[in-house]
N, C-alpha and C. Protein backbone atom coordinates (compact mmCIF):
# COMPACT_ATOMS: atom_id res chain seq x y z
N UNK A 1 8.85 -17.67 -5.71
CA UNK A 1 8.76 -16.28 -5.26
C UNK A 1 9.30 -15.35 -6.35
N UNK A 2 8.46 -14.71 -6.85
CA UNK A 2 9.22 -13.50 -7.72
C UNK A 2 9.69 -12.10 -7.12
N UNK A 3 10.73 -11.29 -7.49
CA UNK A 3 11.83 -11.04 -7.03
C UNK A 3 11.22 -9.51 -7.59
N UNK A 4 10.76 -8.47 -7.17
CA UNK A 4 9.98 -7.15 -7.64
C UNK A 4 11.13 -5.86 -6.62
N UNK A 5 11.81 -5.13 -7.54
CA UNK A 5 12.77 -4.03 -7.57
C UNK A 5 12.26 -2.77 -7.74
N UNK A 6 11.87 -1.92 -6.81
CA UNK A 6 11.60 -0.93 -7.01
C UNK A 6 12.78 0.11 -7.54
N UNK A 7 12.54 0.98 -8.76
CA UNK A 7 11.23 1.04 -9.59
C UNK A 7 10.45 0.11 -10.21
N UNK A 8 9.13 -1.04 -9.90
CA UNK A 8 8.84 -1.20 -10.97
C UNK A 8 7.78 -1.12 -12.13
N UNK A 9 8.23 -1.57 -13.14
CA UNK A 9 7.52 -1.27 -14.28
C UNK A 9 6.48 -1.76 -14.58
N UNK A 10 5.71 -1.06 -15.70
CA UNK A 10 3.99 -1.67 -15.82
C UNK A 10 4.40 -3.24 -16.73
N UNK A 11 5.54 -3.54 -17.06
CA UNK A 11 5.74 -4.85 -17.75
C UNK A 11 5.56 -5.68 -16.88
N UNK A 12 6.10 -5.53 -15.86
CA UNK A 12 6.69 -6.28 -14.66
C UNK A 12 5.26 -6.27 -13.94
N UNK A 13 4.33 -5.51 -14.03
CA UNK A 13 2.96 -5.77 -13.17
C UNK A 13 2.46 -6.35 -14.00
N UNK A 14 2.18 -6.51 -14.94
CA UNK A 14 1.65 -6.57 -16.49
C UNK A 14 2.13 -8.42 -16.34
N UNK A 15 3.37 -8.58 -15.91
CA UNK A 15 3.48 -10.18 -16.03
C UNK A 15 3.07 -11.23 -14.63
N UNK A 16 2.08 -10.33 -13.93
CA UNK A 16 1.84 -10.99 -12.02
C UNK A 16 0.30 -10.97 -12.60
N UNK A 17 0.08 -11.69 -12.05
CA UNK A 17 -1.42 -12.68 -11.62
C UNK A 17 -1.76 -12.89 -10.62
N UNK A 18 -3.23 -12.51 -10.08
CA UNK A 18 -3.72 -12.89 -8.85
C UNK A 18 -3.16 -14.44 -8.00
N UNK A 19 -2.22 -14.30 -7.20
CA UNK A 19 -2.08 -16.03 -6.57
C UNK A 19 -0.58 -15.74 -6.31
N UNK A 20 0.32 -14.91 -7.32
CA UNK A 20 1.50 -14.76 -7.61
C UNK A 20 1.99 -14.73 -5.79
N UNK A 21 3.12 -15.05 -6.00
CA UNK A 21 3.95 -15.25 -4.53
C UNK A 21 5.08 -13.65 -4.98
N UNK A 22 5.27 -12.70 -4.27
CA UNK A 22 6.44 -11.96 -4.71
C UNK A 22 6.97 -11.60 -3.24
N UNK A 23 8.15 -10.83 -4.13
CA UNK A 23 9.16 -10.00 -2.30
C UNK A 23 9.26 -8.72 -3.17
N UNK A 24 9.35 -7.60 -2.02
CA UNK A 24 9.63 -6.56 -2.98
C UNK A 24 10.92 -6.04 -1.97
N UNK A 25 11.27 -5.31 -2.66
CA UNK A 25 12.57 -4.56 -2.87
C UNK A 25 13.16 -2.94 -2.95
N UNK A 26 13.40 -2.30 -1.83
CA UNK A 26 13.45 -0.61 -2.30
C UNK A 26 12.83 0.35 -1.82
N UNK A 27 12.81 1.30 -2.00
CA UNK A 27 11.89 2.64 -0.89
C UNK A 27 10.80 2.87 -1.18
N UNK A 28 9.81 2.95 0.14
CA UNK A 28 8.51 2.46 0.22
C UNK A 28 7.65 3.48 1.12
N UNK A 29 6.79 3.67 1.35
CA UNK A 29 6.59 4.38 2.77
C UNK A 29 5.22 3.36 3.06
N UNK A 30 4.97 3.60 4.35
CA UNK A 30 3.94 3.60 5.08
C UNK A 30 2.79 4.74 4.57
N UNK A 31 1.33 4.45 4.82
CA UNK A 31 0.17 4.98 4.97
C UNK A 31 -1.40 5.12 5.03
N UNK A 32 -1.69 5.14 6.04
CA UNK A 32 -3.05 4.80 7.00
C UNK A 32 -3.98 6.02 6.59
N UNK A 33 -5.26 5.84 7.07
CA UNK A 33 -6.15 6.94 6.91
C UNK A 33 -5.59 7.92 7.03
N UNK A 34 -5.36 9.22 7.83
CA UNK A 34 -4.87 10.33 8.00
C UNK A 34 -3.98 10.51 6.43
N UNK A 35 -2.84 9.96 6.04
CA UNK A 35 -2.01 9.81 5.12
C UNK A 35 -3.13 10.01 3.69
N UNK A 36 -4.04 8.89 3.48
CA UNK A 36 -4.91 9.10 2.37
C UNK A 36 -5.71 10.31 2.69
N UNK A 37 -6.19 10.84 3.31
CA UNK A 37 -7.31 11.59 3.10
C UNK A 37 -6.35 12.93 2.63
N UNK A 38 -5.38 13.17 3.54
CA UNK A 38 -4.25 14.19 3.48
C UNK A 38 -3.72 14.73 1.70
N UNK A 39 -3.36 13.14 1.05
CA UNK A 39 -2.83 13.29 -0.35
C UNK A 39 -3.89 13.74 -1.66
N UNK A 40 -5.16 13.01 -0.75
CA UNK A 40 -6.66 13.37 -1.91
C UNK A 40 -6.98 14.81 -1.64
N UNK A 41 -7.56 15.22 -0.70
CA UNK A 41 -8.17 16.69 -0.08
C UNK A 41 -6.99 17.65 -0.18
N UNK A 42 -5.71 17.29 0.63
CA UNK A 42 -4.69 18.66 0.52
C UNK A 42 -3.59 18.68 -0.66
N UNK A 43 -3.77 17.46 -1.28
CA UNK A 43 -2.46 17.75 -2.23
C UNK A 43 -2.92 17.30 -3.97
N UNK A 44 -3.72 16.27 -3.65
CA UNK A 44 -4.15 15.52 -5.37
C UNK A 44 -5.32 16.98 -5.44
N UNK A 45 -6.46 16.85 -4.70
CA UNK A 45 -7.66 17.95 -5.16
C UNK A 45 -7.62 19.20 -4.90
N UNK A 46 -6.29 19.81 -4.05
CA UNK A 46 -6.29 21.43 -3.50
C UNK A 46 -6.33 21.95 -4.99
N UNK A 47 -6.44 23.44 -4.40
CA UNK A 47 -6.53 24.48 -5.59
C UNK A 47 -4.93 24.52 -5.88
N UNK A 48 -4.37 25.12 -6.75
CA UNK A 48 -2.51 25.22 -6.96
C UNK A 48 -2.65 27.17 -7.04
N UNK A 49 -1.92 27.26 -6.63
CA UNK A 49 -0.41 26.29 -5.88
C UNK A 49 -0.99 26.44 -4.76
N UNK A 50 -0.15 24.98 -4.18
CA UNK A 50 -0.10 24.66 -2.81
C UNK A 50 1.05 25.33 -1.64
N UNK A 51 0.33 25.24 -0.75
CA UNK A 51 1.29 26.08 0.20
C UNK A 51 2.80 24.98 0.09
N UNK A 52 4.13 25.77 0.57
CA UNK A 52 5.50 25.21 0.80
C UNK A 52 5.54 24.29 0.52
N UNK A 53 5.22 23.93 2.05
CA UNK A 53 5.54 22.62 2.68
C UNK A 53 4.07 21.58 2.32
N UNK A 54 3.24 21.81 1.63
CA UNK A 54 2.31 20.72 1.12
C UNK A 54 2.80 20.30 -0.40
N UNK A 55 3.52 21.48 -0.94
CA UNK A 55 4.55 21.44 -2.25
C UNK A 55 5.84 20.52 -1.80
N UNK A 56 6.32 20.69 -1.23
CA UNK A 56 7.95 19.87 -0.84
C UNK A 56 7.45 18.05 -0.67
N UNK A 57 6.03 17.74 -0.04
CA UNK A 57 5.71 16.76 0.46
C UNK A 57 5.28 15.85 -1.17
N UNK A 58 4.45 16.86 -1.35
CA UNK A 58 3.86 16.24 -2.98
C UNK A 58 5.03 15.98 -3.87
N UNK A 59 6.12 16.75 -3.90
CA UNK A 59 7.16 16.38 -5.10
C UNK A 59 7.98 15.28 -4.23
N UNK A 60 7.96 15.05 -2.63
CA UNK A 60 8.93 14.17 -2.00
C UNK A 60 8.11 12.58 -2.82
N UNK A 61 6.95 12.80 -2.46
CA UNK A 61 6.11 11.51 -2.55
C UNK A 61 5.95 11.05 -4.08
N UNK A 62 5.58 12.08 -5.19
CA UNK A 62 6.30 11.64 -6.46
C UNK A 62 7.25 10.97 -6.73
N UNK A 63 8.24 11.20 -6.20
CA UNK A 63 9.53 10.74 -6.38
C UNK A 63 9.44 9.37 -5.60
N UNK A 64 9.38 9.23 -4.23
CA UNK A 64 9.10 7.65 -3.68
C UNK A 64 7.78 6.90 -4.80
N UNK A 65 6.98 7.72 -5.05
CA UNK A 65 5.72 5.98 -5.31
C UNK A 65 5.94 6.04 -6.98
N UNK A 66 6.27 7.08 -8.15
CA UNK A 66 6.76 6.57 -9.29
C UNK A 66 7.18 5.07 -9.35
N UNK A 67 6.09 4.66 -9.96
CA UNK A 67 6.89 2.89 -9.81
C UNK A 67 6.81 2.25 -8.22
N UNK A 68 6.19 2.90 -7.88
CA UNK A 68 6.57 2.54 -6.46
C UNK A 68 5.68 1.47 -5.28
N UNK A 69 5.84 1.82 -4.35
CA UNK A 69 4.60 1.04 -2.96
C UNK A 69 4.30 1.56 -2.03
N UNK A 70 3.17 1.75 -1.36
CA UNK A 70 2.48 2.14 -0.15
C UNK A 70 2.41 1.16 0.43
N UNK A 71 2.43 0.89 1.59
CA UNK A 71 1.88 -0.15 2.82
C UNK A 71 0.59 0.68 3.52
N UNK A 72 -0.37 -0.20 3.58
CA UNK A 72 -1.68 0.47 4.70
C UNK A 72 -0.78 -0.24 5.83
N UNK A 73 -0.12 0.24 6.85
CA UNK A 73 0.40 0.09 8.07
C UNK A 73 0.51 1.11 9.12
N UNK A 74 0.26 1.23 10.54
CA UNK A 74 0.76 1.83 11.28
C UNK A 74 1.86 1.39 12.12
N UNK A 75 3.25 1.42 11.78
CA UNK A 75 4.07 0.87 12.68
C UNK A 75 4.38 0.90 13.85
N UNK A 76 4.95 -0.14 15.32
CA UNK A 76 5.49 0.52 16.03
C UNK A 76 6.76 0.35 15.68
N UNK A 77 6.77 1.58 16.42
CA UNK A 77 8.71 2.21 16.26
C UNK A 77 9.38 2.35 17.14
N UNK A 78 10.61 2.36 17.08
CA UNK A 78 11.61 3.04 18.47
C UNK A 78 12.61 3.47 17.65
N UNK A 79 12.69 5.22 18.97
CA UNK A 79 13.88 5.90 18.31
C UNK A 79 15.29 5.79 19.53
N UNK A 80 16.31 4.99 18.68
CA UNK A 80 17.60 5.02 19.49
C UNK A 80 18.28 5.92 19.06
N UNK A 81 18.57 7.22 19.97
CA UNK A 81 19.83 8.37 19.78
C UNK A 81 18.94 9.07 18.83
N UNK A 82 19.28 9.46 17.02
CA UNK A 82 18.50 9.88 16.15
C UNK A 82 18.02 8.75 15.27
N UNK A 83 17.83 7.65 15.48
CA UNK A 83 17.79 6.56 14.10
C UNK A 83 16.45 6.05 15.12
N UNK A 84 15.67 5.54 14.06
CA UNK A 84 14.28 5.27 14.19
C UNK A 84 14.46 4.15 13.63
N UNK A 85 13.84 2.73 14.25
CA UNK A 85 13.45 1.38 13.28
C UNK A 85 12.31 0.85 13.73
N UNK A 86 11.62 -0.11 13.00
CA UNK A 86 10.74 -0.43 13.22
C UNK A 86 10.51 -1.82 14.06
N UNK A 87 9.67 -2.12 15.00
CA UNK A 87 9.51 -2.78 15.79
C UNK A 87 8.62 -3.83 15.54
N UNK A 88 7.65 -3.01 14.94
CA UNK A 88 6.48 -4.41 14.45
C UNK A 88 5.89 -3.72 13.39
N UNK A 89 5.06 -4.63 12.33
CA UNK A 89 4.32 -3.84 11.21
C UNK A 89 3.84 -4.69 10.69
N UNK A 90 2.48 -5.06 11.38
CA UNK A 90 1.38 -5.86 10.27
C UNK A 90 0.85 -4.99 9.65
N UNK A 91 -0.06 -5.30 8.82
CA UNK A 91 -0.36 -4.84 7.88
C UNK A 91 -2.30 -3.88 8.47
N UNK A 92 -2.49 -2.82 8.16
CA UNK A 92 -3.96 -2.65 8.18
C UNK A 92 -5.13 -3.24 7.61
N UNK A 93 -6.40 -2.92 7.56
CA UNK A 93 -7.26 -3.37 6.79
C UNK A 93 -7.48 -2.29 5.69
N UNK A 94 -7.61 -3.13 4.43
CA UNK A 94 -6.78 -2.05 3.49
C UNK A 94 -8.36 -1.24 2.99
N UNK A 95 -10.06 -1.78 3.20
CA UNK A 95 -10.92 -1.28 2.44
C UNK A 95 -11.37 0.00 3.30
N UNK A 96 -10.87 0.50 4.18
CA UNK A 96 -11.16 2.08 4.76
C UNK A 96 -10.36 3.04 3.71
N UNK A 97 -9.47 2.69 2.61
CA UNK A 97 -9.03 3.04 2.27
C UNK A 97 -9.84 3.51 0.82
N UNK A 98 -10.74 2.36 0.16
CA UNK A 98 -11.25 2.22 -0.51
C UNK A 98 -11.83 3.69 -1.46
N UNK A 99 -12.24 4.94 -0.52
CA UNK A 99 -12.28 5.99 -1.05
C UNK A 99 -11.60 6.90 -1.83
N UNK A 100 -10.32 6.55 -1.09
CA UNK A 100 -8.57 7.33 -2.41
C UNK A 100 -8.09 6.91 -3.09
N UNK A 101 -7.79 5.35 -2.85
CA UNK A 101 -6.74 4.83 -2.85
C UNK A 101 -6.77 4.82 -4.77
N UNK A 102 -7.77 4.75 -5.59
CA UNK A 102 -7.91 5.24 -6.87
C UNK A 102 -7.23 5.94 -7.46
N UNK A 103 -7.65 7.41 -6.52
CA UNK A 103 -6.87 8.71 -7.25
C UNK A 103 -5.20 9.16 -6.85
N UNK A 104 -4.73 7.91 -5.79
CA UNK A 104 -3.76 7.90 -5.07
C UNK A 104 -2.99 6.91 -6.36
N UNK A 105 -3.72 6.16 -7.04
CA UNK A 105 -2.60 5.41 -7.65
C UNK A 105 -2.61 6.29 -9.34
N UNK A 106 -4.01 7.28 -9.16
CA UNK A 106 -3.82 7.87 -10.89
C UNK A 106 -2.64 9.17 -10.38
N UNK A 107 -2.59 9.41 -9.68
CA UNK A 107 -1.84 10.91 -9.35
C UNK A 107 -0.15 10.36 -9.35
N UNK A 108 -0.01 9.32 -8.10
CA UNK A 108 1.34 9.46 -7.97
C UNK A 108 2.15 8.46 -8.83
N UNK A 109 1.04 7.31 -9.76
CA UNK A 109 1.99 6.76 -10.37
C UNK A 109 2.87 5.28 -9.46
N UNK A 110 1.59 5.14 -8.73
CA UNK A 110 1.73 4.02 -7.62
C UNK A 110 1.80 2.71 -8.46
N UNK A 111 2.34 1.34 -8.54
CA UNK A 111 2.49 0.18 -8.62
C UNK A 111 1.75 -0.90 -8.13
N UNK A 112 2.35 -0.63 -6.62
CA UNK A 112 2.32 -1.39 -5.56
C UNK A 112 1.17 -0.83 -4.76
N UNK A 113 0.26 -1.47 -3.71
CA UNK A 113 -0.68 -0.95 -2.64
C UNK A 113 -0.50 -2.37 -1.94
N UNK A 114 -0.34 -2.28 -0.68
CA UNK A 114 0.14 -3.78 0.53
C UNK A 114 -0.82 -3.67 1.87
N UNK A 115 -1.09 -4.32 2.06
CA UNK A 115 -2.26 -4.22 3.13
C UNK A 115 -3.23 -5.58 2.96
N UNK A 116 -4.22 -5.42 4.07
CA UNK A 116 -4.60 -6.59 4.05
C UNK A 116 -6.25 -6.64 3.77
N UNK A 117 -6.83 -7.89 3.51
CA UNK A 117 -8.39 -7.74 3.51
C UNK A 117 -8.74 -7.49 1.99
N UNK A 118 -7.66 -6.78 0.84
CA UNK A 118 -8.13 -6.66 -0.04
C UNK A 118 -8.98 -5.11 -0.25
N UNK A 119 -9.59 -4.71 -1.53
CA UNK A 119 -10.32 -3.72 -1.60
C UNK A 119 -11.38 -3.91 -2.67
N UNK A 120 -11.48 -2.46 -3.23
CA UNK A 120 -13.09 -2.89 -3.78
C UNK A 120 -13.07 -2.45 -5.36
N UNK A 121 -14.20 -2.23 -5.97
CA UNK A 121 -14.23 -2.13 -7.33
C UNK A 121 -13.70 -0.78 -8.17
N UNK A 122 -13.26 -0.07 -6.86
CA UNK A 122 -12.62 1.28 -7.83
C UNK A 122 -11.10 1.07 -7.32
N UNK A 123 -10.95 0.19 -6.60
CA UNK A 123 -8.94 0.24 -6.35
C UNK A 123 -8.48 -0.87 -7.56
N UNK A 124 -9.88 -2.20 -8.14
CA UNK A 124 -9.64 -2.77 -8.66
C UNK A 124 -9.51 -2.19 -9.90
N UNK A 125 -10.33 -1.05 -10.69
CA UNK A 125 -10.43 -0.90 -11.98
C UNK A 125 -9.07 0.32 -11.86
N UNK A 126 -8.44 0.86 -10.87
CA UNK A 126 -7.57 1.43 -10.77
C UNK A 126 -6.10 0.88 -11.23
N UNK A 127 -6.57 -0.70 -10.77
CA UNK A 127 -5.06 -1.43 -10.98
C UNK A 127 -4.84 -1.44 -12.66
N UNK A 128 -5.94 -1.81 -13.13
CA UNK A 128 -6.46 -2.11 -14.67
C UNK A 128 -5.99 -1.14 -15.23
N UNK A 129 -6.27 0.40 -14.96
CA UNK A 129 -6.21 1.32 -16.02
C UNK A 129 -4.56 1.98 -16.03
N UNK A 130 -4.20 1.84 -14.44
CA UNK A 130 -2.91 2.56 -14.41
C UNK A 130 -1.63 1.24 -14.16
N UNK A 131 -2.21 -0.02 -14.23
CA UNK A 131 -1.13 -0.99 -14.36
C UNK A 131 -0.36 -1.26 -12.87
N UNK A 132 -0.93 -1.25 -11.78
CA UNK A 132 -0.81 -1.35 -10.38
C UNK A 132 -1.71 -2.81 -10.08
N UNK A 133 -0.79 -3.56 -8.90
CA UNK A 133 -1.31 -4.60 -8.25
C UNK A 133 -1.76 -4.52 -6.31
N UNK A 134 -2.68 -4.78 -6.23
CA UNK A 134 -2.75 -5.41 -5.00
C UNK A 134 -1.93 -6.55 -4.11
N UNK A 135 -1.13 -5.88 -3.16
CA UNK A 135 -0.51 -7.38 -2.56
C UNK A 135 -1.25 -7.43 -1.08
N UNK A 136 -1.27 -8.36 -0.75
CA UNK A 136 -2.09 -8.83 0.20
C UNK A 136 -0.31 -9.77 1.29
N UNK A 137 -0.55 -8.74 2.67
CA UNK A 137 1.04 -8.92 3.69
C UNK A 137 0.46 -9.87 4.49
N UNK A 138 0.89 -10.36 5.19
CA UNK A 138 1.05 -11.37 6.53
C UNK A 138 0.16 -11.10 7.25
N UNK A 139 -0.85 -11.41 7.33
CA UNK A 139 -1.79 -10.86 9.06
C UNK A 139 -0.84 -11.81 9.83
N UNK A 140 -0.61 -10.99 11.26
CA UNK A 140 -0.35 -11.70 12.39
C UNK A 140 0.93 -11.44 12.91
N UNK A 141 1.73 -11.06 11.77
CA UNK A 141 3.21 -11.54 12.02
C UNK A 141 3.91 -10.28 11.73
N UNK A 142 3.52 -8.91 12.24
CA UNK A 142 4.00 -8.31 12.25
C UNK A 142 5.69 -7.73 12.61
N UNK A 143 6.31 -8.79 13.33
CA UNK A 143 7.79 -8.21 13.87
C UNK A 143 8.33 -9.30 12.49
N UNK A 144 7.99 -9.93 11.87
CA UNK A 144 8.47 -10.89 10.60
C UNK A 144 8.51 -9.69 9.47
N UNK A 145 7.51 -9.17 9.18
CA UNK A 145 7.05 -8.25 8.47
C UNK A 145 8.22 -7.11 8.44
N UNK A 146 8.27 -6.77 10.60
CA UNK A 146 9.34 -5.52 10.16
C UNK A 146 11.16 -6.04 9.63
N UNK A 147 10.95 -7.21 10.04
CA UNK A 147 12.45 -7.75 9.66
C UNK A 147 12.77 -7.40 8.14
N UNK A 148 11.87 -7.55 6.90
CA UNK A 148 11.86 -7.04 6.26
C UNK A 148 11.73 -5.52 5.74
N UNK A 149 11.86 -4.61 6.96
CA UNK A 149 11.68 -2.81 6.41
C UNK A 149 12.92 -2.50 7.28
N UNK A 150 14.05 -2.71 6.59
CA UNK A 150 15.52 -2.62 7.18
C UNK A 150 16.07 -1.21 7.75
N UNK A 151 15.34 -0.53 7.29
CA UNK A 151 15.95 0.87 7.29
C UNK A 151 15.02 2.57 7.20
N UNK A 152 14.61 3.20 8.23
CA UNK A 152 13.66 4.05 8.27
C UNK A 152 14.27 5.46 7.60
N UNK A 153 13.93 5.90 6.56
CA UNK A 153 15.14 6.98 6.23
C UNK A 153 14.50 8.31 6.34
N UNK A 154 13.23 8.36 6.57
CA UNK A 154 12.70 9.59 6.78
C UNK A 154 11.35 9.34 7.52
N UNK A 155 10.70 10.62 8.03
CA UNK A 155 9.05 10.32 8.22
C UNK A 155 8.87 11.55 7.89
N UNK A 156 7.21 11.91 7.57
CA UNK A 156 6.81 12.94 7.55
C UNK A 156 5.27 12.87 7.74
N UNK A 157 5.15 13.91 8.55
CA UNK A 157 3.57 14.46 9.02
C UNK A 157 3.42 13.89 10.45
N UNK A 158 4.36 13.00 11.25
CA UNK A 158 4.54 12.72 12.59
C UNK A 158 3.67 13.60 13.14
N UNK A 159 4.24 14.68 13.75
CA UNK A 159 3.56 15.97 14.79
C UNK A 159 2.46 16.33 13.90
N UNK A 160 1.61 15.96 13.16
CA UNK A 160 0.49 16.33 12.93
C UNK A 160 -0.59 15.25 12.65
N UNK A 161 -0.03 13.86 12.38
CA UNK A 161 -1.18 12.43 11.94
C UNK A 161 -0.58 12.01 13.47
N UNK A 162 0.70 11.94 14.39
CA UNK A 162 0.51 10.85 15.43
C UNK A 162 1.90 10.00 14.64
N UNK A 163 2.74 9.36 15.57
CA UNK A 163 3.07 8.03 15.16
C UNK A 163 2.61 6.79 13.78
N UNK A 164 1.21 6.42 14.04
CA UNK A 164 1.03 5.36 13.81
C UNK A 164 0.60 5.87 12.09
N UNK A 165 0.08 7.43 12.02
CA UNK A 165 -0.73 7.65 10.98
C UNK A 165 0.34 8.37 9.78
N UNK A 166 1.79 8.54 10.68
CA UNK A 166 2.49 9.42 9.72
C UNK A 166 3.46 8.74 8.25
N UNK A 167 3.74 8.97 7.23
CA UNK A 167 4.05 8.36 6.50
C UNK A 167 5.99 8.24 7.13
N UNK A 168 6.16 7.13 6.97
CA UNK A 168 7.28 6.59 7.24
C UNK A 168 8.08 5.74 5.78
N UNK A 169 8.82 6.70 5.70
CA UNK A 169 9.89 6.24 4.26
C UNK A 169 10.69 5.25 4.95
N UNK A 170 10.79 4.10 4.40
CA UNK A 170 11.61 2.79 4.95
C UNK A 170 12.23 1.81 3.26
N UNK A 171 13.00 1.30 3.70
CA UNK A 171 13.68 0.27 2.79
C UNK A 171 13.14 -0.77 3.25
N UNK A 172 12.57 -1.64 2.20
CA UNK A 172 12.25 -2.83 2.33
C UNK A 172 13.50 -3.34 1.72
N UNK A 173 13.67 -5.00 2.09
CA UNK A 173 14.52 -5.68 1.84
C UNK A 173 13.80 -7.17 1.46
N UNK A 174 13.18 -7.66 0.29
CA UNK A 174 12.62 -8.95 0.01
C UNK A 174 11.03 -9.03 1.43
N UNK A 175 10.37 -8.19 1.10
CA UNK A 175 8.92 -7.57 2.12
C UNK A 175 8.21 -8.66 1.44
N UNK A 176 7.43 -9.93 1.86
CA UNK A 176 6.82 -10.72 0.77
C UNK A 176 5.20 -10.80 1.24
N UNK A 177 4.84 -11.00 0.20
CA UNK A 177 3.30 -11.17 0.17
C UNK A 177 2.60 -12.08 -0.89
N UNK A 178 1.21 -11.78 -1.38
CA UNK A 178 0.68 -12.69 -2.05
C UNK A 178 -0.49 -11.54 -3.16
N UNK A 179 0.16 -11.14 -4.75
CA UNK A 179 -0.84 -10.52 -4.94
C UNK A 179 -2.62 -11.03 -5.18
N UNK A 180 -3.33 -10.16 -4.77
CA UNK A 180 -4.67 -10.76 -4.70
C UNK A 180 -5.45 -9.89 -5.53
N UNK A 181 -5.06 -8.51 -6.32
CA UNK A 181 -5.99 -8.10 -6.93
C UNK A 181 -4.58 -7.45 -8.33
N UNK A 182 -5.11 -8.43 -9.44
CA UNK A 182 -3.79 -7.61 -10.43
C UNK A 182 -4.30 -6.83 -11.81
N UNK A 183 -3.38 -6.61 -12.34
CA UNK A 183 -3.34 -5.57 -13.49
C UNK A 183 -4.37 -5.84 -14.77
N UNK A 184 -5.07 -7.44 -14.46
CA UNK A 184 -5.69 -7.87 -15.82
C UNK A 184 -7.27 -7.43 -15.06
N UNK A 185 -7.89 -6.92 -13.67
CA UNK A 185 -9.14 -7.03 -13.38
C UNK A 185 -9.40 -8.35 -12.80
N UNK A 186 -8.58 -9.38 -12.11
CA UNK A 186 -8.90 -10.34 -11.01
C UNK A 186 -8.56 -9.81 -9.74
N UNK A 187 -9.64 -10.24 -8.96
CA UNK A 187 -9.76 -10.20 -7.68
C UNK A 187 -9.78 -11.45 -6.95
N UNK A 188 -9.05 -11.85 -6.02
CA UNK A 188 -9.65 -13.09 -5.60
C UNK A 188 -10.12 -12.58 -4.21
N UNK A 189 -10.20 -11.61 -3.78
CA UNK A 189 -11.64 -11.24 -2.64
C UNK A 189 -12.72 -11.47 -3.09
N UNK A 190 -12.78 -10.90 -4.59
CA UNK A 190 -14.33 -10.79 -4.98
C UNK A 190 -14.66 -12.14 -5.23
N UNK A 191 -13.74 -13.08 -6.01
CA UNK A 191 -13.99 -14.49 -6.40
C UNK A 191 -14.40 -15.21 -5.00
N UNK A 192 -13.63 -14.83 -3.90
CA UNK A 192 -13.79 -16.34 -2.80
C UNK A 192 -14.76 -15.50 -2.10
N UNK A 193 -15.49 -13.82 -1.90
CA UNK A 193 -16.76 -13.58 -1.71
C UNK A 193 -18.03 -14.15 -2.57
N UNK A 194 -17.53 -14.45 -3.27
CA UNK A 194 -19.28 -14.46 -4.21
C UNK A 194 -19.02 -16.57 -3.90
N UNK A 195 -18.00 -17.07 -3.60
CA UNK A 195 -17.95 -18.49 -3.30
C UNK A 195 -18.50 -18.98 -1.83
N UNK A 196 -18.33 -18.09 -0.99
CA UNK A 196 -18.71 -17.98 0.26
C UNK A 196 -20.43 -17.81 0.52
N UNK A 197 -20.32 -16.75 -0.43
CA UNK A 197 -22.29 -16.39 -0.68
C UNK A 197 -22.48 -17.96 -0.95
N UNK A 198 -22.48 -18.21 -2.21
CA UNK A 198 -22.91 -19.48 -2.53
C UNK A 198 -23.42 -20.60 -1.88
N UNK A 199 -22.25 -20.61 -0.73
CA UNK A 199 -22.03 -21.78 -0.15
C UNK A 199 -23.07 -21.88 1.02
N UNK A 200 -22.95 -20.33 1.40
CA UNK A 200 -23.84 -19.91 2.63
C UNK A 200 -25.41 -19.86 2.32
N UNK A 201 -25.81 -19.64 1.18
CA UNK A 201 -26.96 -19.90 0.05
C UNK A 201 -27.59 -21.31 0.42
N UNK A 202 -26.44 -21.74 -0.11
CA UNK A 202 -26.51 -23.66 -0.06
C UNK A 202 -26.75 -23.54 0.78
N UNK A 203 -26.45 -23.69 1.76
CA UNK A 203 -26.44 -23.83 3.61
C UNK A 203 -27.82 -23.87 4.31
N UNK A 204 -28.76 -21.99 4.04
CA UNK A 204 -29.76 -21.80 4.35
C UNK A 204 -30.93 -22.14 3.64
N UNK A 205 -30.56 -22.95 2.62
CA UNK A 205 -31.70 -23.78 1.80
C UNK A 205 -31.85 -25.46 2.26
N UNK A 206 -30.53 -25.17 2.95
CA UNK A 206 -31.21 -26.89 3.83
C UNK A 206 -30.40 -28.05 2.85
């Protein structure tokens, strides 16, 4: 298992390979559709300046994904008194995402992207150019998952995405996964898709 500290660096992506086993480490947020479309349309492509509070959000989120990680997750949560933790958190299906998630990793300087299912040929040539990996989380085992996001330290956009859609700043603590799409242009979606064709090829030829 390799041992990934947020901030980290394009060396440190630069030395992971599709297959790699890692845990990561450090402040992270959550974010689902609502979250992407929000950072492309109101904050990466608006006209400038941006209103306030779409300004306060953009420099908050700079500062978390520099070096940093997104999870495609909607968590459940519970709030005791004022402290919020998380209850369960598998992972989403990460290719609805497939439309931002590009300009989400050229803008903020993203690393990390966690979710599941994998994505497609522009999150892949994304990893390539800006030195970001694909990790691929746990289907299934979501309350395992939250054991690892120790600590909820903020949310934002709640009262306007919903619960499940709002970005949730959390500490991971050793969050592990399996990267599946890395920094050199491997995919192993695309590899064990085009193996599957094959096979299924074979199949209907008798």
């Amino acid at each position: 298992m390799i041992e990934l500290t947020i901030p980290i660096s394009a060396e440190q992506i630069l030395s992971l390979h599709a297959g790699d086993a890692v845990s990561i480490s450090g402040i992270a947020t959550t974010g689902r559709d609502a979250a992407h479309k929000y950072m492309v349309e109101r904050l990466i492509e608006a006209q400038r300046p941006l209103p306030a509070e779409d300004q306060r959000l953009f420099d908050e989120l700079k500062t978390i994904y520099r070096g940093g990680a997104i999870y495609h997750c909607g968590p459940i949560v519970r709030k005791t008194g004022e402290r919020w933790s998380i209850v369960s958190a598998g992972p989403t299906t990460s290719i609805r995402e497939e439309g931002y998630e590009d300009k989400v990793i050229a803008a903020f300087g993203l690393r990390v992207v966690i979710g599941k299912g994998g994505m497609g040929a522009r999150t892949l040539a994304a990893c390539k150019a800006h030195k970001a990996v694909y990790i691929h989380a746990i289907g299934g085992a979501g309350v395992t998952s939250a054991e690892a996001m120790v600590e909820v330290l903020d949310v934002f956009k709640k009262e306007e995405f919903g619960l499940p859609e709002a970005f949730w700043k959390i500490r991971f603590r050793r969050f592990p996964g399996i990267v599946t799409m890395d920094a050199h242009g491997r995919s192993l979606h695309e590899e064990l898709g085009k193996g599957f064709d094959e096979r299924l090829a074979g199949l209907l030829r008798g």
